[in-house]
Every structure is written in C-alpha cells, then in structure tokens.
Protein backbone atom coordinates (compact mmCIF):
# COMPACT_ATOMS: atom_id res chain seq x y z
CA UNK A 1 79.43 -55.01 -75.30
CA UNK A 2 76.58 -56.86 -74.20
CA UNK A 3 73.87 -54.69 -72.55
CA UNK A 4 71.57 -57.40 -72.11
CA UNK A 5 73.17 -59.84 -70.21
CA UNK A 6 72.78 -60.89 -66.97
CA UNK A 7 74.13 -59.12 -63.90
CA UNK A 8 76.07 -61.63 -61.66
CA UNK A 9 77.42 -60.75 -58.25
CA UNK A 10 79.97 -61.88 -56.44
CA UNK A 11 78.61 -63.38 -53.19
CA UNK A 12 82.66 -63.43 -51.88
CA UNK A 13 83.52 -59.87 -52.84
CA UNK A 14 79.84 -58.79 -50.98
CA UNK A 15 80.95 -60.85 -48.10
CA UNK A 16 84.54 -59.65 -47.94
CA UNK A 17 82.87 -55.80 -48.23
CA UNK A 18 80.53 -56.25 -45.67
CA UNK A 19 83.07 -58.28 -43.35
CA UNK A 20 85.84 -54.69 -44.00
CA UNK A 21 83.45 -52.43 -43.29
CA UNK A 22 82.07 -54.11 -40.22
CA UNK A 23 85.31 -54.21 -38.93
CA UNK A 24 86.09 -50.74 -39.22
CA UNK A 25 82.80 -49.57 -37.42
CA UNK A 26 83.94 -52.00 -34.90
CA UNK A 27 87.87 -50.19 -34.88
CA UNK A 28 86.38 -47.13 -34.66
CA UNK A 29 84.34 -47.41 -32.02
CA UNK A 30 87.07 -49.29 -29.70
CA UNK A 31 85.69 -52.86 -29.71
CA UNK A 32 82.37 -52.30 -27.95
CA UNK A 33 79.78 -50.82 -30.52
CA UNK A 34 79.50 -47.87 -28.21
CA UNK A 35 80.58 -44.00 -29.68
CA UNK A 36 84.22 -43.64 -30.23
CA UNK A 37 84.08 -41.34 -26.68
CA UNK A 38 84.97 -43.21 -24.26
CA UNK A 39 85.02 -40.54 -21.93
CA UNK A 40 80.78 -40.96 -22.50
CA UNK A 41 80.82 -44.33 -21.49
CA UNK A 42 81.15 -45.86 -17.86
CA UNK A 43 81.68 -49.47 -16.92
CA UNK A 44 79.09 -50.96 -14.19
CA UNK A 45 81.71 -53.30 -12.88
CA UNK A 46 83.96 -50.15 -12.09
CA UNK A 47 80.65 -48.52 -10.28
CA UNK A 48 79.89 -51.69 -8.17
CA UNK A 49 83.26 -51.59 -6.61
CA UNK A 50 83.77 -48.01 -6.35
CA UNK A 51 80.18 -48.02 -4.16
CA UNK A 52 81.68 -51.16 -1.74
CA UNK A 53 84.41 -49.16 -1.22
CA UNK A 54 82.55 -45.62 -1.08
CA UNK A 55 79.68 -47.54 1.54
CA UNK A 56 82.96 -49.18 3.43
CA UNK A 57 84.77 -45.62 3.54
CA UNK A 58 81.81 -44.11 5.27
CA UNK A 59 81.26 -47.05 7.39
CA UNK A 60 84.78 -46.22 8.88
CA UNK A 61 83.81 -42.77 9.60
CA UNK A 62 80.56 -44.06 11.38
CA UNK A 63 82.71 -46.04 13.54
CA UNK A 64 85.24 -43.50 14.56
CA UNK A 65 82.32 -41.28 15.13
CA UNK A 66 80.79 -43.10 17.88
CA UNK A 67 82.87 -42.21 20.99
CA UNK A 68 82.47 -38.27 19.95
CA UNK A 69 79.96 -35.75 20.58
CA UNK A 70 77.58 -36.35 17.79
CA UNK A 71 76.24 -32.59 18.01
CA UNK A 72 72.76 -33.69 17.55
CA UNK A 73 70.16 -31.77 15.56
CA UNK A 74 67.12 -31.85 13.64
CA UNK A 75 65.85 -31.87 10.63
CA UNK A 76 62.17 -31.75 11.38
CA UNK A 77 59.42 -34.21 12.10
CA UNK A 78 58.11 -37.05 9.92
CA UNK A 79 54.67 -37.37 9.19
CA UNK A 80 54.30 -39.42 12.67
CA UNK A 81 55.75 -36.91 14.01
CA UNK A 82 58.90 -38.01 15.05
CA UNK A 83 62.31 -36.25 15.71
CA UNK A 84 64.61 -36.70 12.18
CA UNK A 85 67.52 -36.28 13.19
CA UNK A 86 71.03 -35.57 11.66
CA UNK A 87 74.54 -35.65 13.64
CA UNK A 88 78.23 -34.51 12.49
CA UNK A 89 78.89 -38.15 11.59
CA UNK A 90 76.02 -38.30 8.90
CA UNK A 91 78.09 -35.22 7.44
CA UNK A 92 81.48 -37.25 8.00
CA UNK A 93 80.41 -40.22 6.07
CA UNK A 94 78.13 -37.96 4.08
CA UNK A 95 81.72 -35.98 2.65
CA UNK A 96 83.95 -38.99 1.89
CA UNK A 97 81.54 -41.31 -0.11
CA UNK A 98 79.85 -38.44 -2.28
CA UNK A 99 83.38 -37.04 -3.21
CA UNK A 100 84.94 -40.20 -3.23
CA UNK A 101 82.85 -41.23 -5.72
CA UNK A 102 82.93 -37.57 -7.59
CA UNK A 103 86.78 -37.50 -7.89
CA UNK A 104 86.32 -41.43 -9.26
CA UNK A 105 83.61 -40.74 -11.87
CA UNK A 106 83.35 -36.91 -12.09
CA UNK A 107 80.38 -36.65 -14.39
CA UNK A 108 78.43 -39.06 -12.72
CA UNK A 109 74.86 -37.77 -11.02
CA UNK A 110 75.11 -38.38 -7.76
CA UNK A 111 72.22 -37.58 -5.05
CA UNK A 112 72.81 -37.72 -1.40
CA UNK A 113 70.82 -37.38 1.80
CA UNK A 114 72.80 -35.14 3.21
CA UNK A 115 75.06 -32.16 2.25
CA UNK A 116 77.74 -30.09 3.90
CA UNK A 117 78.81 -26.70 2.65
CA UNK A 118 80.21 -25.25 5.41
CA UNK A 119 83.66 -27.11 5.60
CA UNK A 120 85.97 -26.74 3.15
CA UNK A 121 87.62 -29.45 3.70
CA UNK A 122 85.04 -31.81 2.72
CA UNK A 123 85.69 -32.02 -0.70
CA UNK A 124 89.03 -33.00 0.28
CA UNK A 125 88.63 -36.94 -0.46
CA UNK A 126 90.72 -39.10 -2.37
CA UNK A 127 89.16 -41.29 -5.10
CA UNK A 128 88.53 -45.09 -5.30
CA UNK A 129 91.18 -47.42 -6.23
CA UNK A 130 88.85 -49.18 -8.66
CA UNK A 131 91.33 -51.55 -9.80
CA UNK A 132 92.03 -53.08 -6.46
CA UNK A 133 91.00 -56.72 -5.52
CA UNK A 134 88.85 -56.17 -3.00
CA UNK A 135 89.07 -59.02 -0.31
CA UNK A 136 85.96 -59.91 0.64
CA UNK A 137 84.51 -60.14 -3.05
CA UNK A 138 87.07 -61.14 -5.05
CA UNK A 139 84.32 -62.78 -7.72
CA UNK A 140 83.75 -59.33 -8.88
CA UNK A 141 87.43 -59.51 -10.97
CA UNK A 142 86.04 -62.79 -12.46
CA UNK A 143 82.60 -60.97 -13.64
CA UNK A 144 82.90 -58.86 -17.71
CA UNK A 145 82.62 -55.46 -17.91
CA UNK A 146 79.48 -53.75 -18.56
CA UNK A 147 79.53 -50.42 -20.53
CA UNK A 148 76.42 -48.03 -20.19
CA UNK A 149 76.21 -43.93 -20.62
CA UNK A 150 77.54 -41.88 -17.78
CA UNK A 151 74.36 -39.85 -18.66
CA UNK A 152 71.75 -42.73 -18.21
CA UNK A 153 73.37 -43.09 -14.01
CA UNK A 154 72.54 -41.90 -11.39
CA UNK A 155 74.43 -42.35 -7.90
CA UNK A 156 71.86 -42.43 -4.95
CA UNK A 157 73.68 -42.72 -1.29
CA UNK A 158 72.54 -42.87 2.27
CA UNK A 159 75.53 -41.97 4.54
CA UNK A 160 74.13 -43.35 7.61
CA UNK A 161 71.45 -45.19 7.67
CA UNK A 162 69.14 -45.37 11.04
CA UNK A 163 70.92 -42.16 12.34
CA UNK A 164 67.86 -42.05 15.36
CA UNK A 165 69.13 -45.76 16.26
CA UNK A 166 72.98 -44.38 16.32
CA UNK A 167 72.10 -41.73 18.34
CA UNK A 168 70.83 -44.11 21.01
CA UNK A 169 73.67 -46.52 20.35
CA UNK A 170 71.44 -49.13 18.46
CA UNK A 171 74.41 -49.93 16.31
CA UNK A 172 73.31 -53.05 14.90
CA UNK A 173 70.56 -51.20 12.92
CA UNK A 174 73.01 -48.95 11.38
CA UNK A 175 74.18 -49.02 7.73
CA UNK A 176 75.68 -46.89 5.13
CA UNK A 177 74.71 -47.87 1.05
CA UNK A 178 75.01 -46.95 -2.04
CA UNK A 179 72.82 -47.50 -5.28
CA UNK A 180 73.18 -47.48 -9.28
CA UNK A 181 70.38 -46.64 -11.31
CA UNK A 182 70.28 -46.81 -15.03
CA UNK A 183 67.58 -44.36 -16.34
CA UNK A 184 65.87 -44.71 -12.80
CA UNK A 185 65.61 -48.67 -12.60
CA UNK A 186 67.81 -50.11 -9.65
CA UNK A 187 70.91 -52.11 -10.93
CA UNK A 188 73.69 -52.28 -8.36
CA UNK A 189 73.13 -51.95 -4.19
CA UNK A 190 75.42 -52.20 -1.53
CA UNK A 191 74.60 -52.39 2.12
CA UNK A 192 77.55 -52.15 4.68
CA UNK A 193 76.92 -52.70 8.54
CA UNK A 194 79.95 -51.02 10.42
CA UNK A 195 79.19 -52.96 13.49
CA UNK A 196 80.36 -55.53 12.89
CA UNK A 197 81.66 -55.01 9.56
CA UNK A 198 80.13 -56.77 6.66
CA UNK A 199 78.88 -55.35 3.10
CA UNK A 200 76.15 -57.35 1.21
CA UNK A 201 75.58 -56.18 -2.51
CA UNK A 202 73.86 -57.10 -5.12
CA UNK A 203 73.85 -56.24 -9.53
CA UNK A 204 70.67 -57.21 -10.73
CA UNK A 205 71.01 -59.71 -14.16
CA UNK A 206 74.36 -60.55 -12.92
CA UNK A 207 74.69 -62.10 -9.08
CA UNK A 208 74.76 -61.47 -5.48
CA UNK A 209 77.50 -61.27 -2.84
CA UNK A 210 78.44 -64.62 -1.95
CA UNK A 211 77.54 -63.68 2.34
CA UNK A 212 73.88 -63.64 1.05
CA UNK A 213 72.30 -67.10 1.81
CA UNK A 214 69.68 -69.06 -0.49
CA UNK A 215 66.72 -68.92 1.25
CA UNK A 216 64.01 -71.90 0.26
CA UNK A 217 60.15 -70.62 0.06
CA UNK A 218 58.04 -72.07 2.48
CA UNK A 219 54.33 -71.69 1.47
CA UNK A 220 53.21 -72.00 4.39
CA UNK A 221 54.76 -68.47 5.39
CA UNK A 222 51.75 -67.05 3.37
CA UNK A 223 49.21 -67.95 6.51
CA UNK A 224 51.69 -66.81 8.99
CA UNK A 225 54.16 -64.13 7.90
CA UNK A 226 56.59 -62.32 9.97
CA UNK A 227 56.50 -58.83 9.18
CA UNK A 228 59.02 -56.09 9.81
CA UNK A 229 58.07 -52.79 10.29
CA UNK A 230 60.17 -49.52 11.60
CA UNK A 231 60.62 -48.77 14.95
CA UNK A 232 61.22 -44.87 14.92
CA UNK A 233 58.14 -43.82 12.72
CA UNK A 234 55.48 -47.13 12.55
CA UNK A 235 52.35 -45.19 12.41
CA UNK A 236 49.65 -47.34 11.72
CA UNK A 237 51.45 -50.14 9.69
CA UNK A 238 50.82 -53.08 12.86
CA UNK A 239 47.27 -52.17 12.45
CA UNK A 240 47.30 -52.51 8.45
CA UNK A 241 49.50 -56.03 8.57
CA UNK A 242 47.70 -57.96 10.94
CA UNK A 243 44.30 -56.97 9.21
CA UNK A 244 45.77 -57.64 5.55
CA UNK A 245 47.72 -60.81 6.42
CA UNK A 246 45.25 -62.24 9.26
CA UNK A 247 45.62 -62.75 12.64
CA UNK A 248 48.57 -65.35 12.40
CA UNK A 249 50.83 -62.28 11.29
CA UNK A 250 53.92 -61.57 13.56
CA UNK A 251 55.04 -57.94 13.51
CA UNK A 252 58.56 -57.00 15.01
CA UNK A 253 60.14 -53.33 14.69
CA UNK A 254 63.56 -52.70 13.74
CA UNK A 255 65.28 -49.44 12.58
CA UNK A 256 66.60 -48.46 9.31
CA UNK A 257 65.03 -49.19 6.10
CA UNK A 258 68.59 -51.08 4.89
CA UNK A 259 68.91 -52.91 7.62
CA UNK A 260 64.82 -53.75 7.11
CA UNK A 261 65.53 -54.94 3.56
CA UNK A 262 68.23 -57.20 4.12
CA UNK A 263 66.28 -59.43 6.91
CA UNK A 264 64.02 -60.17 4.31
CA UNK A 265 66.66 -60.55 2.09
CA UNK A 266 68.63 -62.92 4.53
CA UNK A 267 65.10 -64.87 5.37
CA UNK A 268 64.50 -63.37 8.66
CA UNK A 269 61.11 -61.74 7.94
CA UNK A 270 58.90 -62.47 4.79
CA UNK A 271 57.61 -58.74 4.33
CA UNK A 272 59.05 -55.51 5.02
CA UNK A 273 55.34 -52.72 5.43
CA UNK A 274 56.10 -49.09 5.12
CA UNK A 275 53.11 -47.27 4.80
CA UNK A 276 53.68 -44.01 4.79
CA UNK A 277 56.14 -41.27 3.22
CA UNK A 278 59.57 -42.71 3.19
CA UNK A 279 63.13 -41.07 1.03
CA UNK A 280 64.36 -42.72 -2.12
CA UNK A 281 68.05 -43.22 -0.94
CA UNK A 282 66.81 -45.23 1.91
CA UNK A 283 65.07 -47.91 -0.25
CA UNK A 284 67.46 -47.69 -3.95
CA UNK A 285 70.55 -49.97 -2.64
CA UNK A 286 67.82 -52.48 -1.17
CA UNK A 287 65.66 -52.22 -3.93
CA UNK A 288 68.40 -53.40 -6.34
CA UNK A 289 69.55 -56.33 -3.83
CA UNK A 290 66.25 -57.71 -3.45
CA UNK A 291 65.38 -57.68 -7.51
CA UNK A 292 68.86 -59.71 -7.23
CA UNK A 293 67.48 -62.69 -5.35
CA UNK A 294 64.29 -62.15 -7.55
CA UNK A 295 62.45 -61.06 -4.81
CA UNK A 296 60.43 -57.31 -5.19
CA UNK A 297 60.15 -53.88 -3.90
CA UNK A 298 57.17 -51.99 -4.79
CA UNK A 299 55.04 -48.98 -3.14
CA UNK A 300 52.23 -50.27 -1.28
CA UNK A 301 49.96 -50.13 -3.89
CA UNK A 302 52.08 -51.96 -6.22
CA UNK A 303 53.76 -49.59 -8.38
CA UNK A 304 57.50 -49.29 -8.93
CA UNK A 305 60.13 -46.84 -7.60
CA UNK A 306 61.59 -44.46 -10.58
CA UNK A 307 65.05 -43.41 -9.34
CA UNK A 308 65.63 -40.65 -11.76
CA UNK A 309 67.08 -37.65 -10.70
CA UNK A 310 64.84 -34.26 -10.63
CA UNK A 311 61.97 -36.30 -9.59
CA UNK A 312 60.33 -36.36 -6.29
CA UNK A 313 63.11 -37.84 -3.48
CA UNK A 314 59.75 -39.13 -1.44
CA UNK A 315 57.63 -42.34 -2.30
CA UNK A 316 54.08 -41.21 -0.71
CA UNK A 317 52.60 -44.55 -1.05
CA UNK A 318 54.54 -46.92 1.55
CA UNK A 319 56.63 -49.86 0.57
CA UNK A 320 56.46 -53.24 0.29
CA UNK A 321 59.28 -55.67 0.45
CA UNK A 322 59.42 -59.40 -0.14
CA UNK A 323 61.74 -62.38 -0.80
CA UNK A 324 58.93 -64.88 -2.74
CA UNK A 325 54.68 -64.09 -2.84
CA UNK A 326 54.71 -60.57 -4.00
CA UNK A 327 51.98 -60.07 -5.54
CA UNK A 328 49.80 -62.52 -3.16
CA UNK A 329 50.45 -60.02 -0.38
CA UNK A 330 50.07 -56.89 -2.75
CA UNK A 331 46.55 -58.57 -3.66
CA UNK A 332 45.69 -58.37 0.46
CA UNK A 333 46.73 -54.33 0.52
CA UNK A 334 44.38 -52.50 -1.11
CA UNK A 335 40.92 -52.72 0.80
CA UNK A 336 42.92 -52.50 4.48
CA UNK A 337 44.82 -49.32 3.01
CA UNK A 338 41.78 -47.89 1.70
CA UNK A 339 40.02 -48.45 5.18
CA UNK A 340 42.93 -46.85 7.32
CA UNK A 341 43.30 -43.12 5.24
C-alpha cells in the first residue's frame, strides 16, 4: 500500500455528485429554489389579476350605487379643512374587493381605506377566478410567473377613489385601485374608471397595460409645465407651482389622486403637486404605474413612499408626480416649500 502517492480525483465523479445533489435540492424544493412550502409562497402574476378583477368588482358596485341614496357622512376635515366624506357605496365596493381578495389569498396583508363591521353580510364575497383570461389583458397569460413570500406583501386598496367628486356626480374623476407592495416598495397598480369602464395597470420590471400610450419627452415642457393639482383640498399648492416652476406654469384642478396620476401618466399634465398630508392607498396603485413607464413618485421633498404595513397610513410631506424631469422639478421645491410653512 502506497501511502505516499498522489491523491487523484475524479473531476467526472465530482461533477456527477455535485450535478445529483443539485438536483435533489432542486426536487425538493418543487422546481423554484424557494422552501418546499408552497403554501409560503405567492405568485405576482396571480396577484396582478386577482387586483384587475378585485378594482373591476368594486367598480361595478360604484356604478350600481349611483342612482341610490348614498347616505352621506363624514369622516372629518382635512387639514384645509374640507368635508371627507364617506357614502354606503365606499362600504359596497369597500366589502367585495377586500374579501374578494381575502378568500383568494387568505394570508395576504391587506389594508383598506375603509372598513365595515356592522353587516354581516359583507364578508360574504366570492373569490377571484385567477385562472380566467381576462379580456381586456390577455398579455398577462403570455407573461412567467413570479414567486415571492406571502409575508413580504402587502395589499393596499382604495374602494372609491374621489368619493367628494361622486357625491356631486363628477364621475369621470372617480376610480377604484388596488396596489402590491413587496416589503413596502410598489410593484403592481391597477386603476379602474367605472365611468366609462377602463382599467390601466402597471408591474414594475415587467410592463404596462397595453391602453397606456408612449408618451415622447418634450424638453421644452420644463419652461412651461402643466401642473395638476386637487380640486377638493388645494391649499396652497397654485401658489407653490407657479413660484417653483415660473410664471409659464399652467395649473388645472381635478379630483382624485388616481385619476391625478394617470393624466400624467397618459401625458396630459407633466407634474402632479400635493403638498400637504395625503393617505397611502390613494397614491400606492399610481405609484407602481408610474415607476412602470419609468417615470417617479416621491414626497415633495424627494423622499420615497414605504408601503409597509404598521407604519404611518399618511405621507406629511406632499407628493410629487412626473412622467420624465424628476429630479429637475424636485431641485425647484425646496426654497418655495420652505418659504410657504
């Protein structure tokens, strides 16, 4: 026996070792590289079309609301101090998109504006069909699966959008949406308009809804931007954009946030200006549609919007939206805010 020789290995054998055992790790954890528990595990392809259908569902319950007393009330004043107010149909909607999606993905957090204990019934909603083709975005079969951990999402909704607007029969301002966070960053938004029906949506890394048009940059927006602002609660935000943009700036008010969003989105305005307290389920569905078209939503100071749960549902510090020349209008903020507090 010769104890002084040379070792030699087997560069097949080490090869064919390595090859078995990577193929068991890959058998045992079902093809994906994710834990063996699939019951951990949720796919964001699933999520997207659950939330067209769960913004679509309460869409239909907008519409059917419309010719029946809306029973009206309030749920305070916003810092302008104007009425915020909150009607049977924002509990409607409100009942079949956050159980919709609860009976679809039951451990899934989900956070919506409003909630309704007192009937019974609500909880009553079927889930999603998540297998369905859905009509109007039939490229979402064609897009792969995404797996991520039901723990890391959160489910942010807005059952009716611009309910002040509704109440005055603004319809066109009025949406319902629904957003996806992964450990609070914006992935997948949908934005449906019941009047007339349409849904825009967008997953961030992967592609927008084919109704969204390309919109070419224009420099020369930068020295005269149109800027949306809201109509219900402005406060002092005409004052701020003219002064931070110059006096070129067009300002036109709109209502809902959504609806705010997605004319920037859809190249109506350059810059949606918020500048004052404003809820996180109004901005998450937009915020993940704009990142989509590679524009950005930040606060008006430039920071970005954390969409975990347990945090504060309020961004204190305004928004700003845009399509193309963030940061050159983010650079024109500071001093003018500084100057109107």
């Amino acid at each position: 026996m010769n104890f002084g020789g040379t070792l030699r290995i087997n560069k097949f054998a080490c090869f064919t070792l390595i090859f078995i055992l990577f193929l068991i790790i890959y058998w045992r954890s079902g093809g994906s590289g994710y834990p063996a528990d699939k019951s951990d595990l949720i796919d964001l392809k699933s999520l997207l079309k659950a939330s067209i259908h769960a913004a679509e569902r309460g869409g239909q319950k907008v519409i059917e609301g419309k010719d029946h007393k809306l029973n009206i009330q309030s749920k305070g004043k916003t810092q302008e101090g104007a009425n915020d107010p909150v009607t049977d149909v924002d509990y409607a909607s409100h009942c079949s998109m956050y159980y919709g999606l609860k009976h679809t993905f039951s451990k899934v957090h989900i956070v919506s504006e409003e909630h309704n204990t007192e009937d019974s019934s609500c909880e009553d909603q079927p889930p999603f069909d998540i297998e369905a083709v859905i009509a109007d975005h039939r490229i979402i079969d064609l897009m792969t699966e995404e797996l991520v951990f039901v723990k890391d999402v959160t489910i942010w909704i807005d059952p009716l959008d611009a309910t002040q607007e509704y109440t005055e029969k603004l319809y066109q301002y009025v949406t319902t949406m629904v957003c996806v966070a992964i450990r609070g960053v914006p992935v997948i938004g949908v934005i449906h308009y019941p009047f007339p029906p349409r849904t825009y949506w967008g997953w961030f890394t992967k592609r927008a809804s084919t109704n969204i048009p390309n919109v070419p940059h224009k420099e020369e927006n930068k020295e005269q931007p149109r800027v949306v602002i809201s109509r219900s609660h402005p406060g002092k935000v005409a004052d701020v954009a003219k002064k931070a943009f110059g006096p070129k700036t067009s300002v036109s008010q709109a209502g809902g946030a959504g609806f705010k969003v997605m004319e920037v989105v859809n190249g109506t305005y350059d810059v949606y200006l918020h500048t004052t307290a404003i809820k996180k389920w109004d901005l998450c569905a937009g915020d993940a549609i704009i990142k989509t078209v590679n524009g950005k939503m930040t606060t008006a100071k430039g920071n970005t919007i954390d969409y975990s749960p347990g945090g504060a549902v309020k961004v204190t510090d305004g928004i700003l939206v845009t399509r193309y020349d963030h940061d050159y209008y983010l650079g024109k903020m500071p001093d003018v805010m500084a100057a109107m507090t």
